[in-house]
Protein backbone atom coordinates (compact mmCIF):
# COMPACT_ATOMS: atom_id res chain seq x y z
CA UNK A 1 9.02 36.20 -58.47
CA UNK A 2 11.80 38.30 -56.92
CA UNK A 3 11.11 40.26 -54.45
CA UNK A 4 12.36 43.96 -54.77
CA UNK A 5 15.39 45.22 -53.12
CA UNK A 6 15.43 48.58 -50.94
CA UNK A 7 18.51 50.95 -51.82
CA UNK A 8 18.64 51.72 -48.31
CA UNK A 9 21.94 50.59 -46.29
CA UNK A 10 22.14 51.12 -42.61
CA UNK A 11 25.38 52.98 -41.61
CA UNK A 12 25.75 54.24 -37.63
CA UNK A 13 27.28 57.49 -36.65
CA UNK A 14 30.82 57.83 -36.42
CA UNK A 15 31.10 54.82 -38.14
CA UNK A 16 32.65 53.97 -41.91
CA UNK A 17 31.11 55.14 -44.98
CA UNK A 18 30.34 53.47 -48.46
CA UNK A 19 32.90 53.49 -50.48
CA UNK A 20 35.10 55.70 -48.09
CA UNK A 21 33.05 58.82 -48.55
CA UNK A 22 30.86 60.75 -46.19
CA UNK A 23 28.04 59.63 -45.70
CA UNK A 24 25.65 62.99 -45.94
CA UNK A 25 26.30 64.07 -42.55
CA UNK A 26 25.88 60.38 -40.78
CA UNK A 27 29.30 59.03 -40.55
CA UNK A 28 30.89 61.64 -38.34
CA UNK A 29 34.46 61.24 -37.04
CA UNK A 30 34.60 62.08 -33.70
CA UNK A 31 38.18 64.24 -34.03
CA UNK A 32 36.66 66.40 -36.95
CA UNK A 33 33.16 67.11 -35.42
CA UNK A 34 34.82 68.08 -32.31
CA UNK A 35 37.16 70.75 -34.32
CA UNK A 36 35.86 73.92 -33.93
CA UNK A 37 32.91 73.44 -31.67
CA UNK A 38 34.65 74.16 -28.39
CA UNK A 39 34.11 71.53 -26.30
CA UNK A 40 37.08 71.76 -24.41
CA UNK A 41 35.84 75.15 -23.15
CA UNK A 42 32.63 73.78 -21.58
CA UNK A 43 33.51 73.83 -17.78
CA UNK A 44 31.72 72.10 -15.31
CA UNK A 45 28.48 72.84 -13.71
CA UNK A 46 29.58 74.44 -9.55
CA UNK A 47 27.04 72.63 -7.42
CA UNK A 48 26.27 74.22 -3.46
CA UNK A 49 28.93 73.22 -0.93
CA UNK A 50 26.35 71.71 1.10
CA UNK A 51 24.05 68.98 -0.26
CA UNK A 52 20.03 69.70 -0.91
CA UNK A 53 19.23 66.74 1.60
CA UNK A 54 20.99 65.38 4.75
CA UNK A 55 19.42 62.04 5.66
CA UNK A 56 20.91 62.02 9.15
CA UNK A 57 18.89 64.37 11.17
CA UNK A 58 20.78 67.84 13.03
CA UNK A 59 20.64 67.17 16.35
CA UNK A 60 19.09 69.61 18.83
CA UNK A 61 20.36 69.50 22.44
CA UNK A 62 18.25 71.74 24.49
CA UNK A 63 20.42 73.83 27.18
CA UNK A 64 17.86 74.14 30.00
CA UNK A 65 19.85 77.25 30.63
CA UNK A 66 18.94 79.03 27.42
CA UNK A 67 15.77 77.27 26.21
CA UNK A 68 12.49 79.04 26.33
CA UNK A 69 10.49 76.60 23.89
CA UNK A 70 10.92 73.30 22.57
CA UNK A 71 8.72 71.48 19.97
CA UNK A 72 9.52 67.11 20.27
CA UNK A 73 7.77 65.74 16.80
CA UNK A 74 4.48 67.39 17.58
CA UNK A 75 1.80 67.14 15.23
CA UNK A 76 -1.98 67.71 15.05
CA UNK A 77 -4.89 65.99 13.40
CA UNK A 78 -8.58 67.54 13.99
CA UNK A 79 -11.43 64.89 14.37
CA UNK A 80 -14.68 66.31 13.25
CA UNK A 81 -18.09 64.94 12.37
CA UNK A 82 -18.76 64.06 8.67
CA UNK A 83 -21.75 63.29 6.84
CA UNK A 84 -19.93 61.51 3.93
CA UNK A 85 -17.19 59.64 5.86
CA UNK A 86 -19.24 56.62 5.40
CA UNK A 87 -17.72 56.01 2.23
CA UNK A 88 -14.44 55.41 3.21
CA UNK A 89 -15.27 53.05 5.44
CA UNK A 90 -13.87 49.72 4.22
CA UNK A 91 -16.05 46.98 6.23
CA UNK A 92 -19.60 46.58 4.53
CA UNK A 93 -21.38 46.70 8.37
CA UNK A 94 -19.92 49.59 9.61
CA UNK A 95 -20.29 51.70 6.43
CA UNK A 96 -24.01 51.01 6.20
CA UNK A 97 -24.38 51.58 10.24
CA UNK A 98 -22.95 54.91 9.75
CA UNK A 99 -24.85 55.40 6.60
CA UNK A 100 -27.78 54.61 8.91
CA UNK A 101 -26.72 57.43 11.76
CA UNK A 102 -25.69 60.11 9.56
CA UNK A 103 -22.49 60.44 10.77
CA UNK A 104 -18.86 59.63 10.75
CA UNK A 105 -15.60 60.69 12.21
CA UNK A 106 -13.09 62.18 9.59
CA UNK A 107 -9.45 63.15 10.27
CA UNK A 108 -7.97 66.40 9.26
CA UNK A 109 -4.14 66.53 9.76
CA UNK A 110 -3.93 70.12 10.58
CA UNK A 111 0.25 70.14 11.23
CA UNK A 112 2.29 67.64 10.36
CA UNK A 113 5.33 66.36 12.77
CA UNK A 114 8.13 68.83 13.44
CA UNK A 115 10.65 69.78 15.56
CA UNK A 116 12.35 72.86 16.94
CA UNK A 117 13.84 74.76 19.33
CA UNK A 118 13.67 78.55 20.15
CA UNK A 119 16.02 79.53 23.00
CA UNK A 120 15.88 83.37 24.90
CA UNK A 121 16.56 86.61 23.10
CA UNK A 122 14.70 85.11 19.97
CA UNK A 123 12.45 86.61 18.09
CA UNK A 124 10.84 83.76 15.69
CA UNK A 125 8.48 84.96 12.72
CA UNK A 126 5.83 82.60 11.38
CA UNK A 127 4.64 82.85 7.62
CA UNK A 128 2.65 80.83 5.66
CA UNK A 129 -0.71 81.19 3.47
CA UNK A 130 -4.12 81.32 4.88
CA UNK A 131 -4.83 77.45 6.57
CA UNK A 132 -1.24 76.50 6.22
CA UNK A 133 -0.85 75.69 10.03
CA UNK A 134 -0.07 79.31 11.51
CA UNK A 135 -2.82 79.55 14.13
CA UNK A 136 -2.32 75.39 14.89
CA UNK A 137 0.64 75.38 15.95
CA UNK A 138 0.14 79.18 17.87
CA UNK A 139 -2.37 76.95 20.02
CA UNK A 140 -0.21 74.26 20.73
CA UNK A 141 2.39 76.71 21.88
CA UNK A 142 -0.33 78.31 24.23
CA UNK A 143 -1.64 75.11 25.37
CA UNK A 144 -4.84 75.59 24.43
CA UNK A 145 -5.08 72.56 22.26
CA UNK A 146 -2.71 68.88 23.06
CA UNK A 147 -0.81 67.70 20.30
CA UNK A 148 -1.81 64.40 18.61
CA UNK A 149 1.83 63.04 18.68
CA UNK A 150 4.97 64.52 20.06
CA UNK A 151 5.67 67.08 23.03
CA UNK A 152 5.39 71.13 23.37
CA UNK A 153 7.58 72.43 26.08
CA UNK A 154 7.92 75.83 27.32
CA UNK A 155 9.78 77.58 30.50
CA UNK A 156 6.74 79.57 31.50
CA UNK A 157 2.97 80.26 30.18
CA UNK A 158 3.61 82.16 27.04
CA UNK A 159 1.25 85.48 26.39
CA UNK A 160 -1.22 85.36 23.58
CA UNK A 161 -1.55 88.31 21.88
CA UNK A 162 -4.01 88.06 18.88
CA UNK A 163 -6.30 90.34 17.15
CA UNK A 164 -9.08 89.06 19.10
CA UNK A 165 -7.56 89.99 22.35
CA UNK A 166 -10.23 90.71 25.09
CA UNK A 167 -11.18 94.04 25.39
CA UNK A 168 -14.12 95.53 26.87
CA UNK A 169 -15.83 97.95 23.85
CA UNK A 170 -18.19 99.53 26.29
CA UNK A 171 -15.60 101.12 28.51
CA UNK A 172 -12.57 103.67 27.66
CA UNK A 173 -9.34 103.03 26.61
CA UNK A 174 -8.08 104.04 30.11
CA UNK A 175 -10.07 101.74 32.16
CA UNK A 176 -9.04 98.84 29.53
CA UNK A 177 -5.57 99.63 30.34
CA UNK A 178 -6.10 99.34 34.32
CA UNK A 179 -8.46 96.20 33.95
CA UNK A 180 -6.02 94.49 31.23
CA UNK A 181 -3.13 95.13 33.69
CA UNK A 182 -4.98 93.80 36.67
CA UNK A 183 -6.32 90.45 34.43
CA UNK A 184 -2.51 89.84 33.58
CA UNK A 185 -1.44 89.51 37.08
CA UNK A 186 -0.06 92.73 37.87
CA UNK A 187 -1.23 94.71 41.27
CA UNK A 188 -3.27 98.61 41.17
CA UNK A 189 -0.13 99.80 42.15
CA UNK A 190 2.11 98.03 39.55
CA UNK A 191 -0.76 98.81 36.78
CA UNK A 192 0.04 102.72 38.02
CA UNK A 193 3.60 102.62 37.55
CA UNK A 194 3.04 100.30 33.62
CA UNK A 195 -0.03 103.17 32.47
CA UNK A 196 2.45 105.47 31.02
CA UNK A 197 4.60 103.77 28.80
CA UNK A 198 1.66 101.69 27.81
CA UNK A 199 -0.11 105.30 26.60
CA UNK A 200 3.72 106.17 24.91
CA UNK A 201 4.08 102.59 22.84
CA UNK A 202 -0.28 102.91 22.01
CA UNK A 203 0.01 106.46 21.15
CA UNK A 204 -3.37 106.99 21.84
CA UNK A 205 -3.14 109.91 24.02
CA UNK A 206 -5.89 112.14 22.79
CA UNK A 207 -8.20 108.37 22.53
CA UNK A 208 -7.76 107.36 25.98
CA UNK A 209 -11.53 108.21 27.00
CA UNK A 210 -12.99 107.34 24.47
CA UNK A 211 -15.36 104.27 24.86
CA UNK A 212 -13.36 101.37 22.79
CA UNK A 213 -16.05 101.01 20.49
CA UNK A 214 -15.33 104.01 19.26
CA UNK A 215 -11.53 103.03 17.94
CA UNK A 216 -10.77 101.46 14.54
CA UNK A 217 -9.40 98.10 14.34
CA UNK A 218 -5.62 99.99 14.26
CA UNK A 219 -5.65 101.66 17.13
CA UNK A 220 -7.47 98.34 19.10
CA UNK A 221 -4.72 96.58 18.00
CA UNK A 222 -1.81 99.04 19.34
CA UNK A 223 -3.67 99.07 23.19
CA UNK A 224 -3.93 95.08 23.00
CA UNK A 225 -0.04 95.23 22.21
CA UNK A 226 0.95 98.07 24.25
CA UNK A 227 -1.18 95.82 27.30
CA UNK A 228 0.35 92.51 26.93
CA UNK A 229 3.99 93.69 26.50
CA UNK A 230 3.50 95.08 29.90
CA UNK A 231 3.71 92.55 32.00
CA UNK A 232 7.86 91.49 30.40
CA UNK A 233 6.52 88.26 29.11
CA UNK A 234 9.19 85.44 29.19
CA UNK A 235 7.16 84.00 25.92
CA UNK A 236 5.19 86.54 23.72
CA UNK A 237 2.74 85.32 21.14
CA UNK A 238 1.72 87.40 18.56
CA UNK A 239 -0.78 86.58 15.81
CA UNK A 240 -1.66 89.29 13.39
CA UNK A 241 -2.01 92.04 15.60
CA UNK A 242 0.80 94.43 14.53
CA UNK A 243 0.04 94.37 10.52
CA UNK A 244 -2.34 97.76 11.13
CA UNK A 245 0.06 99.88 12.60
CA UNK A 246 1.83 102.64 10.82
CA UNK A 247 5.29 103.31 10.54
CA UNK A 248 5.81 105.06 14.08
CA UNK A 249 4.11 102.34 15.68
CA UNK A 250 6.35 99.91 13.67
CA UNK A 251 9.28 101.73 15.14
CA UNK A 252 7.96 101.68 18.91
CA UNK A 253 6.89 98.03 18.63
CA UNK A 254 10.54 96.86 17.61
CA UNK A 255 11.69 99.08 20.35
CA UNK A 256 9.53 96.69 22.97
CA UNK A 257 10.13 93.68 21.04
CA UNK A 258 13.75 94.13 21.63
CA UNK A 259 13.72 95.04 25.15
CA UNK A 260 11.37 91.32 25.69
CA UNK A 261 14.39 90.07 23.97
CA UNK A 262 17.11 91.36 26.12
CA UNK A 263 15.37 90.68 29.45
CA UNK A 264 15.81 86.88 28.37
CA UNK A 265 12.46 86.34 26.40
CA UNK A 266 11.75 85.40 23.19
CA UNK A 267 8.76 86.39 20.93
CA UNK A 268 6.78 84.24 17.95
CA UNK A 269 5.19 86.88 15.20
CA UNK A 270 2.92 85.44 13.03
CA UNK A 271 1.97 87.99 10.25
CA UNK A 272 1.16 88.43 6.38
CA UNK A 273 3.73 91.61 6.28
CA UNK A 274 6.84 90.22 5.22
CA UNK A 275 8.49 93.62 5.76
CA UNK A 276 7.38 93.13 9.42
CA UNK A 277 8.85 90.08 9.60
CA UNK A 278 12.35 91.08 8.30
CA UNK A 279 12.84 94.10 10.34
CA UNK A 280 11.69 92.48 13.67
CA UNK A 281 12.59 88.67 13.17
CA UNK A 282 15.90 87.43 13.69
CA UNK A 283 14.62 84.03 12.65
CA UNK A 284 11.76 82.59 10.10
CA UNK A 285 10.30 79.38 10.32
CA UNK A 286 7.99 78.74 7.10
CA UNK A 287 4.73 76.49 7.03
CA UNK A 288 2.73 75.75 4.53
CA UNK A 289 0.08 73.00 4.22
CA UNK A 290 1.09 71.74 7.26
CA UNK A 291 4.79 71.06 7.16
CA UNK A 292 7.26 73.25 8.17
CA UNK A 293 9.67 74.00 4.83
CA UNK A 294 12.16 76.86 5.97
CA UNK A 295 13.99 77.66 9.56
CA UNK A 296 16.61 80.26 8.90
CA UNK A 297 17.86 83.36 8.19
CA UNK A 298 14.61 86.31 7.37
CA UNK A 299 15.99 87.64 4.29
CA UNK A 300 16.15 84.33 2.51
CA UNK A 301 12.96 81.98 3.86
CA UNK A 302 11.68 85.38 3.22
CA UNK A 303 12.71 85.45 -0.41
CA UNK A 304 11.45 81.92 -1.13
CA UNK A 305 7.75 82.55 0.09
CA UNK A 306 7.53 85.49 -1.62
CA UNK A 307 8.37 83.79 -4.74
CA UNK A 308 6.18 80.58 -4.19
CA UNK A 309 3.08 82.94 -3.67
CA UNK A 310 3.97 85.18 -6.54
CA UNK A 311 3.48 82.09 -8.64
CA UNK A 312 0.63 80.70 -7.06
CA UNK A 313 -1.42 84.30 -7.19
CA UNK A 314 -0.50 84.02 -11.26
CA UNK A 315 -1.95 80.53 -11.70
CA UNK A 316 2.04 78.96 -11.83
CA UNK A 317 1.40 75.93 -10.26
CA UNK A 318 3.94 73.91 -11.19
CA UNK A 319 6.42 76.74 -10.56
CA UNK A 320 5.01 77.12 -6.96
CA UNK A 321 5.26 73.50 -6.42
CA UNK A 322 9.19 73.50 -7.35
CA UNK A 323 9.70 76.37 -5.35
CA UNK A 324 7.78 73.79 -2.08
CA UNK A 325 9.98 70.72 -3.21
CA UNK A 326 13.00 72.91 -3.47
CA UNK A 327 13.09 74.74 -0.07
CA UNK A 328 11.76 71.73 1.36
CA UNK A 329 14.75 69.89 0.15
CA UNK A 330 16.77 72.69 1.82
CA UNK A 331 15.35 72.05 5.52
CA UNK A 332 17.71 69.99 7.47
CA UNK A 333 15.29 67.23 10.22
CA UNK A 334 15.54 68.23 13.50
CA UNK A 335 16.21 65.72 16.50
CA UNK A 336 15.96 67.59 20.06
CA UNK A 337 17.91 65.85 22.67
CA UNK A 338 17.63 67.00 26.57
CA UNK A 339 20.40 66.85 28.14
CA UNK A 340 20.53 63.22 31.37
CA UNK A 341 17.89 63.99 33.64
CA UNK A 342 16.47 67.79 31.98
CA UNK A 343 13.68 66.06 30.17
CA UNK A 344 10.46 67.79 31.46
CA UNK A 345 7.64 64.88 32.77
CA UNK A 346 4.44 65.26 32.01
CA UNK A 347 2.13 66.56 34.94
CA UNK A 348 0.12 63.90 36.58
């Protein structure tokens, strides 16, 4: 018995047809399909100037002349007790013996390595979303916490100023003024000549005695400023304290900010209000989950944050996480370099 035969012959595009036909719409010829479809017009796609990545890092050199702060490759990882951590332990003994206590150690990498440098007449903004790293690396700055890995170095003790800035609620806004003057160094004579323009930048005027318990989170927030900024800090740190302020205290605060600035200090705001940011940062660095993604120019890191949390507060997750891997992309490694014999030594 013969078997049957299919009709079927296999042809390839842009190939010869049976019999010299076409063969419906299969055997092309490259000249003819080309006619008429304006290829030739198609122009290449313009790529950036620079590339996305740079795999040799931008060196840093830190003029001890200029510097105020420089960050070495510091990171942070939290170590905190854990009921559960006994699970991942991967020796049979051990895992049962902490089964056994209750307890483990589990590690929480809180900032990831990075590296900067932030030299006088700065002022540095700090965005990010809630637990991104903000208040971390704030702390390392301070010195209230040591980094895991890497170096912080600063040319004097920078000022904290944060929304829970010490103030005493039972007494007025006029003895907090002479008692946060006198805790910041200054003399009773000094805190004299600093009460006035620390009443003009507060504008509390008609508030000053009152008892502080009596003021709304606002107008706490505009003495704390108005107290720490009297002192000329070299380093100002400021963590969410200016976002309650209205417009005319927006005005007077850049009017401080850049006087700090041109008595050779530099500032670090760290605030939700990206309009803040923009009109009083010449610089932004953004982190998020622990790694720094943007240091540059306000209006654009700016920009890029504003998008990635659009997406993320509409449940855009994917688009979020190409805005991350694309500004991330953008961020050029940092390698700091001292110049012979500047290197700070650790104390002790």
């Amino acid at each position: 018995m013969s078997t049957p035969t299919s009709p079927y012959t296999p042809r390839r595009a842009n190939g010869p047809a049976r019999n010299g036909t076409a063969g419906d719409g299969l055997d092309l010829d490259p000249e003819v399909f080309d006619d008429g479809f304006g290829f030739d017009q198609i122009q290449e796609i313009a790529w950036d100037d620079q590339p996305l990545t740079q795999n040799a890092p931008q060196v840093e050199t830190v003029d001890p002349d200029k510097v105020s702060v420089a960050v070495d490759n510091a990171s942070k990882i939290y170590r905190i007790r854990s009921g559960t951590e006994h699970k991942n332990s991967t020796k049979r003994v051990g895992r049962h013996l902490q089964r056994a206590l209750g307890s483990g150690w589990s590690e929480i990498p809180a900032l990831n390595e990075l590296s900067f440098v932030v030299n006088r007449g700065e002022t540095v903004g700090v965005i990010g979303t809630n637990g991104s790293g903000k208040s971390t690396l704030m702390k390392l700055l301070t010195g209230k916490i040591r980094p895991t890995s890497g170096e912080v170095f600063a040319t004097s003790t920078p000022v904290m100023l944060g929304v829970n800035a010490a103030l005493v609620r039972e007494i007025s806004g006029r003895e907090n003024i002479k008692l946060g003057c006198l805790a910041m160094g200054l003399s009773p004579k000094e805190a004299q000549k600093k009460f006035d323009m620390i009443v003009e930048i507060s504008g509390l005027h008609e508030a000053l005695d009152r008892p502080l318990k009596a003021y709304s989170s606002g107008m706490a927030s505009r003495l704390q400023f108005a107290i720490a900024t009297s002192v000329d800090p070299d380093i100002l740190l400021i963590d969410e304290a200016l976002n309650t302020g209205d417009a005319q205290f927006r005005s007077r605060t850049k009017k401080r900010l850049d006087e700090v600035r041109a008595q050779a200090g530099c500032v670090f705001l760290v605030s939700h209000s990206l309009g803040t940011i923009k009109q009083m940062c010449t610089r932004v660095i953004w982190i998020e989950q622990g790694r720094m993604l943007a240091d540059g120019d306000p209006e654009w890191v700016c920009s890029q944050y504003q998008e990635y949390t659009d997406h993320k507060s509409n449940g855009r997750m994917r688009a979020a996480q190409i805005v991350y891997d694309r500004t991330q992309l953008k961020l050029s490694p940092v390698q700091v370099e001292f110049i012979d014999g500047t290197r700070p030594t650790k104390a002790g």
